[in-house]
Structure formats: C-alpha cells, structure tokens
Protein backbone atom coordinates (compact mmCIF):
# COMPACT_ATOMS: atom_id res chain seq x y z
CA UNK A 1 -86.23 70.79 -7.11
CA UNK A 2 -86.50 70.65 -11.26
CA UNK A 3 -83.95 68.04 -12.38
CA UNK A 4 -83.87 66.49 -16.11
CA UNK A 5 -85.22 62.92 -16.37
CA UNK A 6 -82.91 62.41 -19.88
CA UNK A 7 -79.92 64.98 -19.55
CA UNK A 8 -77.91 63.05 -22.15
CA UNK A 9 -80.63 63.85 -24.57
CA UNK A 10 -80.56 67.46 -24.78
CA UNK A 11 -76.62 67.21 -24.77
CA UNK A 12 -77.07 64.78 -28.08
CA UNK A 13 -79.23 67.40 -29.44
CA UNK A 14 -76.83 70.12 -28.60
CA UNK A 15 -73.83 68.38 -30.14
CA UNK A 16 -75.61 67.66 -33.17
CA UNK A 17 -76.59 71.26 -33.69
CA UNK A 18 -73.91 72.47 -33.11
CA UNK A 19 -72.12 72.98 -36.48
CA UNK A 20 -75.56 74.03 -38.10
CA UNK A 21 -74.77 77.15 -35.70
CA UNK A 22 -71.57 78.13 -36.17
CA UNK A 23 -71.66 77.17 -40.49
CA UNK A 24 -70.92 79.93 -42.60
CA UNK A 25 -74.43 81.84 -43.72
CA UNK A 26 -74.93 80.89 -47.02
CA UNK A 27 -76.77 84.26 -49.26
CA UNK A 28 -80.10 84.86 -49.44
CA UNK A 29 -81.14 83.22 -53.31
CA UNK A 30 -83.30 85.27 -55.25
CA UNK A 31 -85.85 84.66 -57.82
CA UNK A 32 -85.19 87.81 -59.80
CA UNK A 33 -81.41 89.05 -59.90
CA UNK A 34 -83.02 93.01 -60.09
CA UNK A 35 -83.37 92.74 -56.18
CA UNK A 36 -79.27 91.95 -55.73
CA UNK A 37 -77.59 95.45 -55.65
CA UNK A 38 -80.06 96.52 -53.98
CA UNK A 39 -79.81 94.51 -51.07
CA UNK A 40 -76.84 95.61 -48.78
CA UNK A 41 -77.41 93.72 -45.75
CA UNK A 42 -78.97 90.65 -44.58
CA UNK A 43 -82.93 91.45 -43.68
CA UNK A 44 -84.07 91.93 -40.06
CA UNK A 45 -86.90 88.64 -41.14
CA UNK A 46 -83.99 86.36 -41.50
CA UNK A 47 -83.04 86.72 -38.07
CA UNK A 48 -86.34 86.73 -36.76
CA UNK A 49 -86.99 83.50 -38.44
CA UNK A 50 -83.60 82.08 -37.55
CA UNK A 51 -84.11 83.22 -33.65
CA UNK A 52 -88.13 81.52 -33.71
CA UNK A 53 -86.49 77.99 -35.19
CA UNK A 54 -83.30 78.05 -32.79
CA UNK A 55 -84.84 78.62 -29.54
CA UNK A 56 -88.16 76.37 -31.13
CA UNK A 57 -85.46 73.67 -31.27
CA UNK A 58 -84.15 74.27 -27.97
CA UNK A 59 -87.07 74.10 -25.85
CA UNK A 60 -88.35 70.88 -27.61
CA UNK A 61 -85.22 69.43 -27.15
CA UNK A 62 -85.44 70.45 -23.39
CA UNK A 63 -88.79 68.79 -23.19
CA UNK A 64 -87.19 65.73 -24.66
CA UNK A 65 -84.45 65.51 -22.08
CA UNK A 66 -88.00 65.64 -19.32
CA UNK A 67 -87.50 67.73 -17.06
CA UNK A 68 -89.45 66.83 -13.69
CA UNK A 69 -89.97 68.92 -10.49
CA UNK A 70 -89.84 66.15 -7.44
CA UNK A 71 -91.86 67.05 -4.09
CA UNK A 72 -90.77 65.12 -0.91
CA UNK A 73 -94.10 64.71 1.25
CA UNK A 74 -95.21 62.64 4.47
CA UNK A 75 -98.31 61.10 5.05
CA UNK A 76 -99.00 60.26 8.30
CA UNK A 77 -102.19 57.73 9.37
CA UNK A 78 -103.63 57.02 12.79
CA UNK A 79 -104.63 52.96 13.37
CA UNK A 80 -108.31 53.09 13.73
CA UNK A 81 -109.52 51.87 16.87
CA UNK A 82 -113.31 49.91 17.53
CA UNK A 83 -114.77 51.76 20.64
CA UNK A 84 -118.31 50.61 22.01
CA UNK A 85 -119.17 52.80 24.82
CA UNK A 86 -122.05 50.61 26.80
CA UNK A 87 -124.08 53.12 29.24
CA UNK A 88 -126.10 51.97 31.97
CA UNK A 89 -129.48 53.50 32.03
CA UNK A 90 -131.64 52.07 34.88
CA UNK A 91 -133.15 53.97 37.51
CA UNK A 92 -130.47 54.31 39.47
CA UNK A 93 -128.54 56.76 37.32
CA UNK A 94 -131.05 59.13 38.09
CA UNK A 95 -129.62 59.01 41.25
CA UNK A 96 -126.94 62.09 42.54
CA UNK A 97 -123.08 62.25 42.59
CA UNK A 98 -121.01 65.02 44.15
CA UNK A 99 -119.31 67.16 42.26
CA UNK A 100 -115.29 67.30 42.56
CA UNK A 101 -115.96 70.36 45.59
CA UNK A 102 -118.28 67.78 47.60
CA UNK A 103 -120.84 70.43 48.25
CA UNK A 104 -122.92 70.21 45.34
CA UNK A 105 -124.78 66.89 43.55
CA UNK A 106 -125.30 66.34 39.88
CA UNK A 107 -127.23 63.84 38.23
CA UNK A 108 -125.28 60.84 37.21
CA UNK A 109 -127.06 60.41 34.02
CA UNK A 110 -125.70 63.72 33.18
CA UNK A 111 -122.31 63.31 34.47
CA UNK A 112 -122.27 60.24 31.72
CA UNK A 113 -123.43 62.30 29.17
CA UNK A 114 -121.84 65.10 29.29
CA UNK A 115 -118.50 63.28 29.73
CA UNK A 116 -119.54 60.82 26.85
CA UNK A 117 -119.69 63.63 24.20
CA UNK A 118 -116.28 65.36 25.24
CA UNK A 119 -115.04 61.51 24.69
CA UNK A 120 -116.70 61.02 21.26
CA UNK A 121 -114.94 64.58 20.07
CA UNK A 122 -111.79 63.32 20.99
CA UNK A 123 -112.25 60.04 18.95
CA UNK A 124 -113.36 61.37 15.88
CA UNK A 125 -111.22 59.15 13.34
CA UNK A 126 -111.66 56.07 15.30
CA UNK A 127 -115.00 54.29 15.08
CA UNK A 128 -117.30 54.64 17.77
CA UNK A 129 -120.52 52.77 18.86
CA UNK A 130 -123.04 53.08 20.94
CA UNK A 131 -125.05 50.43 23.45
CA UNK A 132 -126.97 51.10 25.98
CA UNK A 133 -129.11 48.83 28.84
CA UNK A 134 -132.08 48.65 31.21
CA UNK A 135 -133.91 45.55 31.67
CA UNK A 136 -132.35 45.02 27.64
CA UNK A 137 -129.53 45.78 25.76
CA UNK A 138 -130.61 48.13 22.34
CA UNK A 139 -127.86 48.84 20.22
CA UNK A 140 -128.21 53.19 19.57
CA UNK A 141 -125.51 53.26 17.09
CA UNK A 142 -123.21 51.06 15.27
CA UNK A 143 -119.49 50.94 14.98
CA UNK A 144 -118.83 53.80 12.75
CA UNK A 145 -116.92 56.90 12.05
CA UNK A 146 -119.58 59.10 11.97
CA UNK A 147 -119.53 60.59 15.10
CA UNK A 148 -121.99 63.64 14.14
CA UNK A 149 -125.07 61.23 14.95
CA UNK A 150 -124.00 59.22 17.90
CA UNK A 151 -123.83 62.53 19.81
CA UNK A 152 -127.03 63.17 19.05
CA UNK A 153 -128.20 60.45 20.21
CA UNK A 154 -125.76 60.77 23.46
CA UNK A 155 -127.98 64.23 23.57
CA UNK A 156 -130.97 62.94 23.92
CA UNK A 157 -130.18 59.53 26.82
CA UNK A 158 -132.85 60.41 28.63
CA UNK A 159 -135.31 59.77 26.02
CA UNK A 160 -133.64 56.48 24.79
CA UNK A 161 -135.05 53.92 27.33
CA UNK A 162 -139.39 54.17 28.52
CA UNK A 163 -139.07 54.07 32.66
CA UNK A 164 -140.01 50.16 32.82
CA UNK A 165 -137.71 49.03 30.89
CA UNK A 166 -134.52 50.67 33.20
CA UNK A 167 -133.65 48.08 35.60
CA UNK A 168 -130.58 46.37 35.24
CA UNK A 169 -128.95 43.52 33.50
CA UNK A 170 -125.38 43.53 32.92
CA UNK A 171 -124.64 40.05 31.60
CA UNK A 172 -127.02 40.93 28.74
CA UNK A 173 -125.64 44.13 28.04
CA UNK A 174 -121.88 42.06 27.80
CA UNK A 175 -122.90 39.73 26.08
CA UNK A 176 -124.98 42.01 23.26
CA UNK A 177 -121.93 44.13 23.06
CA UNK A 178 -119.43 40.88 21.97
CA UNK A 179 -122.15 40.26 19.65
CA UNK A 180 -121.80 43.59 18.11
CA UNK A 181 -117.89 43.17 18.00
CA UNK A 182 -118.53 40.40 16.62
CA UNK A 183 -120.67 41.06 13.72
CA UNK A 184 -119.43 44.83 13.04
CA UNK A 185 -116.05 45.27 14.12
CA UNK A 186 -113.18 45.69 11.81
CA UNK A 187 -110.20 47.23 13.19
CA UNK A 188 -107.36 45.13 15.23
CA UNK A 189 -107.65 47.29 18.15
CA UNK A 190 -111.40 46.76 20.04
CA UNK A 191 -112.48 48.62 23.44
CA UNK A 192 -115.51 48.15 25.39
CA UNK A 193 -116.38 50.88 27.71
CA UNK A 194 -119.20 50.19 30.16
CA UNK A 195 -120.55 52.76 32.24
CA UNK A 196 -122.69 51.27 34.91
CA UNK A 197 -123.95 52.24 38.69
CA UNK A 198 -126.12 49.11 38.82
CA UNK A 199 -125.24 45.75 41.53
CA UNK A 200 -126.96 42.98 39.32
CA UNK A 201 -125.14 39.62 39.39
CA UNK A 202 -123.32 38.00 36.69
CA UNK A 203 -124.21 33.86 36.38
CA UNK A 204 -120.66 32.48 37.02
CA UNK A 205 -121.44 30.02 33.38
CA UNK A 206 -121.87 33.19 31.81
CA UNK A 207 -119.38 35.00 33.51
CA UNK A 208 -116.78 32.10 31.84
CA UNK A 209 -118.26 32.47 28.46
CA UNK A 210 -117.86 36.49 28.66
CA UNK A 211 -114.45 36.29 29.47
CA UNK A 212 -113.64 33.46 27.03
CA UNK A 213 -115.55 35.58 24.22
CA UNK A 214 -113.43 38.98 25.53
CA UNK A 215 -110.23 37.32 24.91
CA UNK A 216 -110.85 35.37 21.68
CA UNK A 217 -112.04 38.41 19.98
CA UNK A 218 -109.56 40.43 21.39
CA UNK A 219 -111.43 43.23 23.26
CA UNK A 220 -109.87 45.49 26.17
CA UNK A 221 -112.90 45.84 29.13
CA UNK A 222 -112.92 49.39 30.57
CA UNK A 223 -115.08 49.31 33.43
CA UNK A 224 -116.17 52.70 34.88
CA UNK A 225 -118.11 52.13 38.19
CA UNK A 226 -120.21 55.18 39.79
CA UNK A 227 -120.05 54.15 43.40
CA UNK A 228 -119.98 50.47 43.21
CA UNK A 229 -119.82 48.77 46.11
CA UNK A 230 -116.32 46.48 46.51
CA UNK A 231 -118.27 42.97 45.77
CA UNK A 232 -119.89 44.10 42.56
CA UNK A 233 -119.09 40.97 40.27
CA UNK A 234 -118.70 43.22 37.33
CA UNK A 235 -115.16 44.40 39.53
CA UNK A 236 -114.32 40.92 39.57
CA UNK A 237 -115.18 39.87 36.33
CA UNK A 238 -113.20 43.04 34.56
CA UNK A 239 -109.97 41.67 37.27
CA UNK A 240 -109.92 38.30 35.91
CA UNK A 241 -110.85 39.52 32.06
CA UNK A 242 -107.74 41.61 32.72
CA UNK A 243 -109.32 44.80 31.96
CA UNK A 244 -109.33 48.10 33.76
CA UNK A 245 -112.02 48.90 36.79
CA UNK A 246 -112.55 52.61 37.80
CA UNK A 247 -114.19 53.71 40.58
CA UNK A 248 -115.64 56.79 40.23
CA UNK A 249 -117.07 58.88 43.39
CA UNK A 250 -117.23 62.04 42.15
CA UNK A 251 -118.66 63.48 39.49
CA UNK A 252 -115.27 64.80 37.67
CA UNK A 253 -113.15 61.71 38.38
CA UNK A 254 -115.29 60.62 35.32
CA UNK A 255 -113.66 62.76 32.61
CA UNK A 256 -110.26 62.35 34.32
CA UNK A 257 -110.45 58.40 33.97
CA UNK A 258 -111.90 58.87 30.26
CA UNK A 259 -108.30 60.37 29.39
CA UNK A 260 -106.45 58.15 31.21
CA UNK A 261 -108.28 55.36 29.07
CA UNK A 262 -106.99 57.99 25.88
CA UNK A 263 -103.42 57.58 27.09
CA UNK A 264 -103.78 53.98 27.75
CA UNK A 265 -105.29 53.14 24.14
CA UNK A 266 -103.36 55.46 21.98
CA UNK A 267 -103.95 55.25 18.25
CA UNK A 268 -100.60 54.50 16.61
CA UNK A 269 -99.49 56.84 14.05
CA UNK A 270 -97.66 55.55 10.58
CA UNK A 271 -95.61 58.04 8.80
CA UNK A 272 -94.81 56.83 5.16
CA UNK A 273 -91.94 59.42 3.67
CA UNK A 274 -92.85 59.47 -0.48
CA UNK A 275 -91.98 61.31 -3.61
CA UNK A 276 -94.33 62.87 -5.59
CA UNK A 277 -92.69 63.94 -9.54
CA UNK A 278 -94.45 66.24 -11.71
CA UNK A 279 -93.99 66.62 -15.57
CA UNK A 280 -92.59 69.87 -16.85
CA UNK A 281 -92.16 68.83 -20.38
CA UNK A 282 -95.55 70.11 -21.49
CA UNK A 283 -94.31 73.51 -20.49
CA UNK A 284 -91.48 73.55 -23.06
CA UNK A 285 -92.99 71.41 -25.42
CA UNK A 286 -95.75 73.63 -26.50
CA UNK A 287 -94.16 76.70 -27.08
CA UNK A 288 -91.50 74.63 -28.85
CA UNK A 289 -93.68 73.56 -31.35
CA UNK A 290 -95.34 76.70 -31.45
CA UNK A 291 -92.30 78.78 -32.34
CA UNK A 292 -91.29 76.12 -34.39
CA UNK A 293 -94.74 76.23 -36.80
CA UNK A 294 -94.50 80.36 -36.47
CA UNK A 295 -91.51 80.12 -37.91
CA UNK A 296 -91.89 77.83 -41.24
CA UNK A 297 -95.34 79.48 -41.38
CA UNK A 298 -93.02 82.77 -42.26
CA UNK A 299 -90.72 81.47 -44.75
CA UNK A 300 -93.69 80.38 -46.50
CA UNK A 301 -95.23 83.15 -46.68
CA UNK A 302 -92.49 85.40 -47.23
CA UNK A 303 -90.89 83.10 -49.84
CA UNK A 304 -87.29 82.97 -47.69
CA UNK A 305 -85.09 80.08 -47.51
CA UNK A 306 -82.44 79.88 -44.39
C-alpha cells in the first residue's frame, strides 16, 4: 500500500501553482522585430518546454509530500532449547534388543544410534550436545547449533570409546553432564537425555548433590532405560529429581519415547507482527530534477523565455 508521508505538502505546492497555470500567456519577446509577422502561432518548443517544467515540478513536489510503500510482515522465533543427549557405551550395549515384531534382535548400540540421529534432525535450531560414558565421562560435542558434526560423530559411536574403558559409571557421567550445563549452557530451557542399559549404583551423598545440582540449574532428566531392571537407582533417582523414566524393551519403543520427549519439551514460538516502510521519493525525485534541468537547458539554448 503507497500512501504519502506529507500530503499537505504537495496540496501547498498545488495551490501555489495554481494561478501560474491558468495566467494569461504572455507573447513570445523577440530580439529582432523582422521575426513578428512572420510568426502566426505559438511554436511547438514552447510547449515542449512548458510540459518538461510542469510535470518536472509535479513529480518533485510529489517526492516532497514522501510517498512510502508500507509492508506488514511477521517474524516468528522458536525459544532455543539446551539438549545434552548422554549415551551409555559399556559393554553391555553390545548386547541385543528385539525389534517391535519380537522375532528378530538388533544391537542396542545401534538402536541408540540410529534413533539419536533422527532426534538430532528434528532439533536442528535448538542446541544440542553430546556426552558419552564407559568407565569415564568424555564430552564428544559441546552445546551447539551445529548439528552437521555431532551426527558425525553419532556415526561413528562405536569408535568413540577403546573396549577397556566401557564399563559403567553413571554418577560420573551425571555429574560431568551438570558440569557441562554448567559451564556451556545458555538458553532458559535445559534437557538431559541419558541413554543407559547399565545397573551401576549411585552413592546416596552423591545421589543428593545430583539432584540438588538438577534443580538449581534448572535441568529436566529424561531417563531412557533399555531393559533396566525395576531397582536400578538411576529409576529412583530420575522419580525423586522429578524427571521422566522410560523403559524401553523393544527396539522401536525408543524412537516412539524420543517424540513423546518432542511433545513434552516443545520449543515456544514468538510471533512479533511489524511494519516495514520503504521510500519512494527517489523514484519521483530524479526524474523531477531531470526534466526540470532538460528543460532550462532548452531555453538556454534556444534563447526562449516562458
């Protein structure tokens, strides 16, 4: 929509023209009084000039009044979320789970990894982070939003960890990843997702400071257990953390819980409405002064006074 930023300008201008317009024509003057009876009617240059300087004047008194083309537009952004994903790499995940038909086994390790990378492509503008654990925590990847690398690295778990360093310690792999909050995270919303098969014990003195640590820093515990046994103290741990425990007994429950984690930590979306106003003087300011310098550049050289 093109609307004038200064109407009452160009109606000024208008008015004050106006009797220049609609004067009488005064006669052309002459330098030598030979050239009168010959001249019959007014030249075809005198209206040529007079049309260049009128509509010269008109569109420069347009671009004074500003006229402005305004574009309505919405711009919506998502609330970045901080997701560590924490995958348990011991021995055990080489270990089989049946697929969702019960006839067949897979490998857990792959059931992780393959449903890890369909996770990181649905997270691409949040940041993402990877951890994973043995005997150790090692931090893969940090919180970032450059989710082209941390699948690679989900590509290539089984190389990530040599064989005796995959036992299990899950109180180190907590703790690491609170660290990692802790020194990297930005965003308001924080998610720790730990993947684990393994039964190690969690000191009850650390098991405090973990859950003091989760809820001062604000983190939501996803636990995703691949046929944990009911006593696991991770289960009770994520209980009184009041985080989320899956159990997971076959191998496609996996990606199923994975979006039910999506729908339970949806990014919130912030539409801000805006205008956006764009200049159109330029375009009849120009030719304005254009016509308007064609024009006197005539009567010069054709030695004619209007």
């Amino acid at each position: 929509m093109i609307h004038l930023a200064h109407p009452l300008l160009l109606l000024v201008g208008v008015i004050l023209l106006l009797p220049y317009l609609i004067r009488p024509r005064r006669a052309w003057q002459y330098s030598w009084l030979q050239l009168l009876p010959e001249q019959k009617k007014i030249s075809p240059v005198f209206f040529l000039i007079s049309g260049l300087t009128w509509v010269a004047l008109l569109l420069l008194l347009i671009a004074l009044a500003r006229p402005q083309t305004i574009l309505m537009h919405n711009d919506q952004r998502l609330e970045v979320r901080d997701i560590l994903l924490v995958l348990d790499l011991s021995l055990s995940m080489e270990g089989k789970i049946v697929t969702s038909q019960g006839k067949q086994k897979i490998r857990k390790l792959d059931v992780v990894q393959r449903a890890s990378l369909e996770f990181v492509q649905r997270h691409r503008h949040n940041r993402l982070g990877l951890l994973v654990f043995g005997d150790e925590p090692f931090g893969v990847w940090p919180l970032s939003t450059d989710s082209t690398m941390l699948q690679r690295y989900l590509q290539r778990l089984d190389n990530l960890l040599p064989s005796e360093l995959r036992g299990t310690n899950i109180e180190k792999a907590l703790l690491k990843s609170l660290d990692h909050f802790q020194d990297l995270g930005q965003a308001k919303t924080k998610s720790l997702l730990l993947l684990t098969d393994g039964l190690d014990q969690i000191d009850p003195l650390a098991a405090d400071r973990i859950l003091e640590r989760l809820r001062k820093q604000g983190i939501a515990l996803y636990v995703l257990g691949i046929d944990l046994r009911e006593n696991a103290s991770i289960m009770h741990l994520t209980h009184r953390a009041g985080g989320k425990y899956f159990n997971i007994t076959k191998a496609k429950q996996l990606d199923q819980v994975l979006k039910e984690i999506d729908q339970l930590e949806r990014s919130q979306v912030v539409i801000q409405q805006g205008t956006e106003t764009k200049e159109l003087y330029p375009l009849f300011a120009f030719p304005g002064l254009a016509f308007l310098l064609l024009s006197t550049t005539l009567k010069q050289m054709l030695i004619v006074e209007v």
